[in-house]
C-alpha atoms as a PDB file:
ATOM      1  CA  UNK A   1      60.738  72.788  77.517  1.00  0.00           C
ATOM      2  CA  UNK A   2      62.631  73.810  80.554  1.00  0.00           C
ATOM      3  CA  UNK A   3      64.167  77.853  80.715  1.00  0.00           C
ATOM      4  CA  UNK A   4      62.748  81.141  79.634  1.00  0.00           C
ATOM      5  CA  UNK A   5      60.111  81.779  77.166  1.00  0.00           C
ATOM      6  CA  UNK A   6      61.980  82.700  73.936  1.00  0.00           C
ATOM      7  CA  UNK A   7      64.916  80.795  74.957  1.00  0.00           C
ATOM      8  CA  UNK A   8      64.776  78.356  71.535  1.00  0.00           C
ATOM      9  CA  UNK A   9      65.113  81.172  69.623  1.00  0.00           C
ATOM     10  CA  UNK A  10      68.415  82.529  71.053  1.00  0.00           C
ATOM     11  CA  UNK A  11      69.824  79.610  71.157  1.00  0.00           C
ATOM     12  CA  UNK A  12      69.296  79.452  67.182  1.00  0.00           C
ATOM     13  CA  UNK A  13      70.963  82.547  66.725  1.00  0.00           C
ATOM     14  CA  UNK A  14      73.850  82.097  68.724  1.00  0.00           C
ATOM     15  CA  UNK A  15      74.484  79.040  66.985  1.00  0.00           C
ATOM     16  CA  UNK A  16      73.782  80.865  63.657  1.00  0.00           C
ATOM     17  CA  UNK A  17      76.976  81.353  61.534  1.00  0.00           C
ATOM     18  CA  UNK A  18      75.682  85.479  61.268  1.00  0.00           C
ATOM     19  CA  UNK A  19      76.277  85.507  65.063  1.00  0.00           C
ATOM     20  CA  UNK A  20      79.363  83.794  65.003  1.00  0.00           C
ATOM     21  CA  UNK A  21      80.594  86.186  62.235  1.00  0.00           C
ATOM     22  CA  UNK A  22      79.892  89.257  64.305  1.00  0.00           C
ATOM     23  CA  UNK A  23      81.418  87.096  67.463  1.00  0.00           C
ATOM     24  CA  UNK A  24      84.655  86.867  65.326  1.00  0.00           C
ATOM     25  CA  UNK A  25      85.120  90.652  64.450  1.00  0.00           C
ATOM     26  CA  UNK A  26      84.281  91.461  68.128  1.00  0.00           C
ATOM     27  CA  UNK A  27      87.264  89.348  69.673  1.00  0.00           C
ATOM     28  CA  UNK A  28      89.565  90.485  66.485  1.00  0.00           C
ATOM     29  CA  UNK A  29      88.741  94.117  67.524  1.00  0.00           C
ATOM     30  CA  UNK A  30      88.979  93.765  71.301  1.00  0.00           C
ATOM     31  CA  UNK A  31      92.610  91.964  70.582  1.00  0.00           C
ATOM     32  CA  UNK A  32      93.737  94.454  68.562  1.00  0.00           C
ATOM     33  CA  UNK A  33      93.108  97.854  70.781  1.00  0.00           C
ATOM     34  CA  UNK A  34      93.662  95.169  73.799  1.00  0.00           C
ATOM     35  CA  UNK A  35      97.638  94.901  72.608  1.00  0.00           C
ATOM     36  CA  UNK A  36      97.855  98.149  70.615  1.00  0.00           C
ATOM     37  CA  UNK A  37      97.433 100.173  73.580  1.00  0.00           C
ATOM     38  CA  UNK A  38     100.113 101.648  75.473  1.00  0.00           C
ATOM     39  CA  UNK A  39     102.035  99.332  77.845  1.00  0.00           C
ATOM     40  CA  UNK A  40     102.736  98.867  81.907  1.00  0.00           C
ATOM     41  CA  UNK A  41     106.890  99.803  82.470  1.00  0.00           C
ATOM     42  CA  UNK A  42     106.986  98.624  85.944  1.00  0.00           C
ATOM     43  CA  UNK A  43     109.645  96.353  86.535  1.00  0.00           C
ATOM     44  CA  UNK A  44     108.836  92.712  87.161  1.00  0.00           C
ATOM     45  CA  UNK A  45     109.791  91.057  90.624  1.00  0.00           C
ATOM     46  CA  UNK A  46     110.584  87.606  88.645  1.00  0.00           C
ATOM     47  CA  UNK A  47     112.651  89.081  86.177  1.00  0.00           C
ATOM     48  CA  UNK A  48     113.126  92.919  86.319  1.00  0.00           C
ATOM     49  CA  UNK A  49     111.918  93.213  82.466  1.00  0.00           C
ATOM     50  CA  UNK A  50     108.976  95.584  82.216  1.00  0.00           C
ATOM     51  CA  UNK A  51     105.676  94.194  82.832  1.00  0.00           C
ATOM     52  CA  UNK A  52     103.771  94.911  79.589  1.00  0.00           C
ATOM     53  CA  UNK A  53     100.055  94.382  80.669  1.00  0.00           C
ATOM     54  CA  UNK A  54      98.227  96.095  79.216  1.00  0.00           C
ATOM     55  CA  UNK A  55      98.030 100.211  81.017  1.00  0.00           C
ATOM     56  CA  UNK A  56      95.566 102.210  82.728  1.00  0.00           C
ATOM     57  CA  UNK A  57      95.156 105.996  82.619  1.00  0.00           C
ATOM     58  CA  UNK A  58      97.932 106.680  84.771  1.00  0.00           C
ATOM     59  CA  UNK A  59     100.085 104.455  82.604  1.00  0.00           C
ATOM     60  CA  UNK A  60     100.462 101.356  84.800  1.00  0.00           C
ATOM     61  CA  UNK A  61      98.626  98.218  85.208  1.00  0.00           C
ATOM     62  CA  UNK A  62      96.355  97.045  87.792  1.00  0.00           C
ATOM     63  CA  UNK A  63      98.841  95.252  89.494  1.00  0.00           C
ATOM     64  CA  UNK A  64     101.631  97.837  89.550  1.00  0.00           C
ATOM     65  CA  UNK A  65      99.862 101.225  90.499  1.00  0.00           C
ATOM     66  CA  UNK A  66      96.605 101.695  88.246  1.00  0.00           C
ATOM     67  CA  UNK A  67      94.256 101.906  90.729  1.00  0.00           C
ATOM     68  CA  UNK A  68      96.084 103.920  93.037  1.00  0.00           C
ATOM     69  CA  UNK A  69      94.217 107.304  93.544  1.00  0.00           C
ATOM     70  CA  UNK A  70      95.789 110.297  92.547  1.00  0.00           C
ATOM     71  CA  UNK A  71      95.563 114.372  92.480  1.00  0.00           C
ATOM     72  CA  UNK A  72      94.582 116.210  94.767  1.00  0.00           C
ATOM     73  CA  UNK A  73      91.818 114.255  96.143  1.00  0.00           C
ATOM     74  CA  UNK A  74      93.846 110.927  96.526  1.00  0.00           C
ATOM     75  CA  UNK A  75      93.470 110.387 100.397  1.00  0.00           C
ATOM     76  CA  UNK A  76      90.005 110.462 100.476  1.00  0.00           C
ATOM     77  CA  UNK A  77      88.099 107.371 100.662  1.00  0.00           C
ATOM     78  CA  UNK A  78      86.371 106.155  97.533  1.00  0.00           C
ATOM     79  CA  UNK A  79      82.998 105.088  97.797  1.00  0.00           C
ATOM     80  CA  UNK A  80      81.035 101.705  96.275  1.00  0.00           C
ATOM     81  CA  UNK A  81      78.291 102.848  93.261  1.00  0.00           C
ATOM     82  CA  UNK A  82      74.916 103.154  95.266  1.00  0.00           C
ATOM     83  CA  UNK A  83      73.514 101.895  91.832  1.00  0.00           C
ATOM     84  CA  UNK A  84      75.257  98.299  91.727  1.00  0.00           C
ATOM     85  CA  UNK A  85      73.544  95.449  93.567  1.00  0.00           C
ATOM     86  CA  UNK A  86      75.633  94.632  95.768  1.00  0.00           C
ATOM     87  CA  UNK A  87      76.111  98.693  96.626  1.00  0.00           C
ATOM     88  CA  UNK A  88      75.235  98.004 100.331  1.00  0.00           C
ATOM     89  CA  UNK A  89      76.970  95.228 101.327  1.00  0.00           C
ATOM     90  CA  UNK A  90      80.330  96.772  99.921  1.00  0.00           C
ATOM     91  CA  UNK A  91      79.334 100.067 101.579  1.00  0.00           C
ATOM     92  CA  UNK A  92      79.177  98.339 105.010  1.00  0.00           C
ATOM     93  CA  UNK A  93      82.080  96.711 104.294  1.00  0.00           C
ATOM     94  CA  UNK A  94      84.226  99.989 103.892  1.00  0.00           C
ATOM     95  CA  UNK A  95      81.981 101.411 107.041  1.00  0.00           C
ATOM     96  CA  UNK A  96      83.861  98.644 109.157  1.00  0.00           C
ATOM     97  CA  UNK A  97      87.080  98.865 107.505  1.00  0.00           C
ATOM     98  CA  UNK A  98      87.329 102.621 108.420  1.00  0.00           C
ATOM     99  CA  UNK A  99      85.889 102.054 111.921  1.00  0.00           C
ATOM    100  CA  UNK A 100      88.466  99.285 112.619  1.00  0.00           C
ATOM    101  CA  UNK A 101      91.369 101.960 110.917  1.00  0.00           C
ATOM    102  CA  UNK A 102      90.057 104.650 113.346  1.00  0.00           C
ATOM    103  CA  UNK A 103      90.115 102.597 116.661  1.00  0.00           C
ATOM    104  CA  UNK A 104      93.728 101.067 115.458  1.00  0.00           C
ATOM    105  CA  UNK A 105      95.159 104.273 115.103  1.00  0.00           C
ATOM    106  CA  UNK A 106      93.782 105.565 118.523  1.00  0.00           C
ATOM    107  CA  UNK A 107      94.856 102.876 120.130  1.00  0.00           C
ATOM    108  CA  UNK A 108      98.260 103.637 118.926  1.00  0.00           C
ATOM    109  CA  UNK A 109      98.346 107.128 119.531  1.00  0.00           C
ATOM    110  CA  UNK A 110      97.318 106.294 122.783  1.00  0.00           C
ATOM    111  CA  UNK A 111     100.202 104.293 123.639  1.00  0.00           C
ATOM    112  CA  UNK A 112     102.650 106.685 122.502  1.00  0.00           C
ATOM    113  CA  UNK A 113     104.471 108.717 124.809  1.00  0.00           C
ATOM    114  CA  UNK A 114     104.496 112.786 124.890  1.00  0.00           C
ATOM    115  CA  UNK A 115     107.524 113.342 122.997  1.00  0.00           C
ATOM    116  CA  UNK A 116     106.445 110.648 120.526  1.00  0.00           C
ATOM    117  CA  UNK A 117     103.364 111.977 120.093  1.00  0.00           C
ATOM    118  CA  UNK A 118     105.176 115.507 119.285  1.00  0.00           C
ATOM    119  CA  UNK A 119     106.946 113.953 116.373  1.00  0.00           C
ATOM    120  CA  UNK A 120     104.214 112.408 114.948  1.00  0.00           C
ATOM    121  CA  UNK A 121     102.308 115.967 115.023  1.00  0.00           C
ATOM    122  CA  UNK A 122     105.261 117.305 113.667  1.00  0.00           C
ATOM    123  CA  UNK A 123     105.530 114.765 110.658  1.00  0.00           C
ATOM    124  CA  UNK A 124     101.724 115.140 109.842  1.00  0.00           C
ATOM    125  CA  UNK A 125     101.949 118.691 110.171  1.00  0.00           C
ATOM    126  CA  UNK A 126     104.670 118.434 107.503  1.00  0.00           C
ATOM    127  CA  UNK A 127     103.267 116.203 105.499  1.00  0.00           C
ATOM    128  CA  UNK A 128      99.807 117.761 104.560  1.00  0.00           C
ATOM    129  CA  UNK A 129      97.613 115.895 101.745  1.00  0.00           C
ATOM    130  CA  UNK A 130      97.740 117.525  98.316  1.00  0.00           C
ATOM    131  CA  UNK A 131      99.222 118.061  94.900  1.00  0.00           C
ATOM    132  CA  UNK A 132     103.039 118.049  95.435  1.00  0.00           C
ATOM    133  CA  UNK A 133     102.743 121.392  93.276  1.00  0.00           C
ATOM    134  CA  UNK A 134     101.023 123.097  96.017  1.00  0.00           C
ATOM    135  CA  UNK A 135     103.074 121.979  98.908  1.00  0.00           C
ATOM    136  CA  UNK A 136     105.942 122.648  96.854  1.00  0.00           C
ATOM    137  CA  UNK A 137     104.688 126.444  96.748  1.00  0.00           C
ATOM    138  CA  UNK A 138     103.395 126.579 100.491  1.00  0.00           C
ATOM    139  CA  UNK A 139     107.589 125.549 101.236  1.00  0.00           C
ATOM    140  CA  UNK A 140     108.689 127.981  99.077  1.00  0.00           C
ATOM    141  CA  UNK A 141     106.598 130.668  99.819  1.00  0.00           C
ATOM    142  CA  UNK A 142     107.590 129.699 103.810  1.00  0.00           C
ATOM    143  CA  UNK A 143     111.304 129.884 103.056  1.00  0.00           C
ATOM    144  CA  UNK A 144     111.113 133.386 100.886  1.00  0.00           C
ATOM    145  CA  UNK A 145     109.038 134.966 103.873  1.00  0.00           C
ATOM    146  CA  UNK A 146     111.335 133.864 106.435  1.00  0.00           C
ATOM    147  CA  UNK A 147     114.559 135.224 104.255  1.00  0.00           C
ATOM    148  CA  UNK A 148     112.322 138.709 104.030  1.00  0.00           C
ATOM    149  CA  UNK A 149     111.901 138.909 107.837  1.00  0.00           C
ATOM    150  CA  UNK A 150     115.669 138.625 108.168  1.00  0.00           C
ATOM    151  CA  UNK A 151     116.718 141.144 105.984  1.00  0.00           C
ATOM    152  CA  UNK A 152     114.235 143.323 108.089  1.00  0.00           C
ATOM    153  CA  UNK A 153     115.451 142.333 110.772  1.00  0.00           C
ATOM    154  CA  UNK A 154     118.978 142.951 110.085  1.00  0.00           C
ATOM    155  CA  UNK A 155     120.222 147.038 110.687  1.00  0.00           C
ATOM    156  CA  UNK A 156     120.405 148.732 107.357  1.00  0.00           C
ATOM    157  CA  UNK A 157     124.698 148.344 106.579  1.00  0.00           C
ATOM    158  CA  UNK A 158     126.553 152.058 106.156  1.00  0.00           C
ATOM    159  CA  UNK A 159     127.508 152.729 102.688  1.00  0.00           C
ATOM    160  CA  UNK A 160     130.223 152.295 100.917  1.00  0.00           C
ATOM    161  CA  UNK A 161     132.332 155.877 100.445  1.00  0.00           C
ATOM    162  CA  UNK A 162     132.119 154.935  96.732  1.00  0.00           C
ATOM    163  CA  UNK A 163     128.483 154.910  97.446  1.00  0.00           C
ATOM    164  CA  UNK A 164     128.717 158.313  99.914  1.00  0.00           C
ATOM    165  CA  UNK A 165     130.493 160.181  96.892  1.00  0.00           C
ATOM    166  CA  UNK A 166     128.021 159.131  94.154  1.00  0.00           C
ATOM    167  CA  UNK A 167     125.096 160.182  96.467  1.00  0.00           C
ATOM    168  CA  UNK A 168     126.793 163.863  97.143  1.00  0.00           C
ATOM    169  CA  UNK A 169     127.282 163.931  93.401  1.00  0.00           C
ATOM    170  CA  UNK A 170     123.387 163.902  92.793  1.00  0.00           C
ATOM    171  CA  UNK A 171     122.634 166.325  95.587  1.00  0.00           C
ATOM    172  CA  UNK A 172     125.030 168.899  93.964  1.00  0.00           C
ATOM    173  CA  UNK A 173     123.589 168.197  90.363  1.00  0.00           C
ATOM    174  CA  UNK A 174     120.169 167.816  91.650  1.00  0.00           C
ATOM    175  CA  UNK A 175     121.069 171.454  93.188  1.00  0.00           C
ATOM    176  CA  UNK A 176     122.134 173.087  90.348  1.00  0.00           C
ATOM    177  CA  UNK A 177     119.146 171.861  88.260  1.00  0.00           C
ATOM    178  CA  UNK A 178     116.493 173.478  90.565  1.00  0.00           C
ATOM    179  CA  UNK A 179     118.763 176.458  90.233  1.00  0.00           C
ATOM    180  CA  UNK A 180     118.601 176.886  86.739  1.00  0.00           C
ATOM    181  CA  UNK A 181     114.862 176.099  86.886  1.00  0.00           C
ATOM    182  CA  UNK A 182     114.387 178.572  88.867  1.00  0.00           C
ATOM    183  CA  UNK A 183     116.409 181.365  87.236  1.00  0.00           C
ATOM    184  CA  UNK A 184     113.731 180.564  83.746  1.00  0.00           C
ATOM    185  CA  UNK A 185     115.661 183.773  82.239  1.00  0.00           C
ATOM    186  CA  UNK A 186     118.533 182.262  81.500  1.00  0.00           C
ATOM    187  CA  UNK A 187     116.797 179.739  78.184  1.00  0.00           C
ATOM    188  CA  UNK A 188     114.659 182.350  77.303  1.00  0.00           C
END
């Protein structure tokens, strides 16, 4: 007898017609949430027509988006499962990958020139990582403090005269009531 100890056995029971029974309702029940789930809408290269595979969380296939990273945390590198056996190798792997990123992108910073350089500061300056909520506020907040300092900056305009009259209309009431609050003999 050549295999594992036990191995006999199993191979009774797979071949058993219980085991093929609960084989049957496994694949019906993995078909049926596999094509009743929700659907991939990107638009095929062949054809155009959506792609229909079936979705991931984010509502597209593997193919069209699915795995992308996403929130706030999306540029960061994602890291193999220490627990899986083949945890180092794929670690090492990404190691490499990032060292070989790094030393491409010096080596083309390095031939840029000073004004090109500049620019690209300027664009990555601009384009911080993020939820687009966020940098959405951080711009708006920018462009609301900027408007503020102008108006302070700006002289105060002169009134109007329609203004000029409606403000000597106060004083004079604004007179007259501190003189009859002062003169309390009059209400009583």
């Amino acid at each position: 007898m050549s295999g594992p100890k036990g191995a006999p056995q199993l191979d009774s029971w797979r071949r058993s017609a219980a085991f093929r029974e609960i084989a049957r309702r496994q694949c019906q029940k993995m078909n049926r949430t596999h094509w009743e789930g929700p659907r991939c809408e990107a638009a095929k290269r062949s054809d155009g027509e959506p792609c229909q595979k079936p979705a991931m969380t984010n509502g597209r296939c593997h193919l069209h988006g699915g795995r992308t990273p996403s929130g706030k945390d999306w540029h960061k590198p994602r890291w193999p499962n220490r627990g899986a056996s083949d945890g180092m190798e794929k670690l090492e792997r990404k190691l490499k990958d990032q060292d070989r990123a790094a030393r491409k992108r010096a080596k083309r910073l390095a031939a840029m020139t000073p004004d090109e350089r500049e620019r690209h500061d300027d664009w990555h300056k601009a384009r911080k990582p993020g939820a687009a909520a966020a940098r959405q506020r951080a711009r708006d907040e920018r462009r609301q403090n900027t408007e503020f300092r102008k108006r302070l900056a700006t002289p105060p305009r002169a009134p109007s005269p329609e203004l000029q009259a409606i403000n000597a209309e106060l004083a004079s009431l604004r007179q007259r009531l501190s003189e009859i609050e002062t003169d309390k003999g009059v209400f009583s």
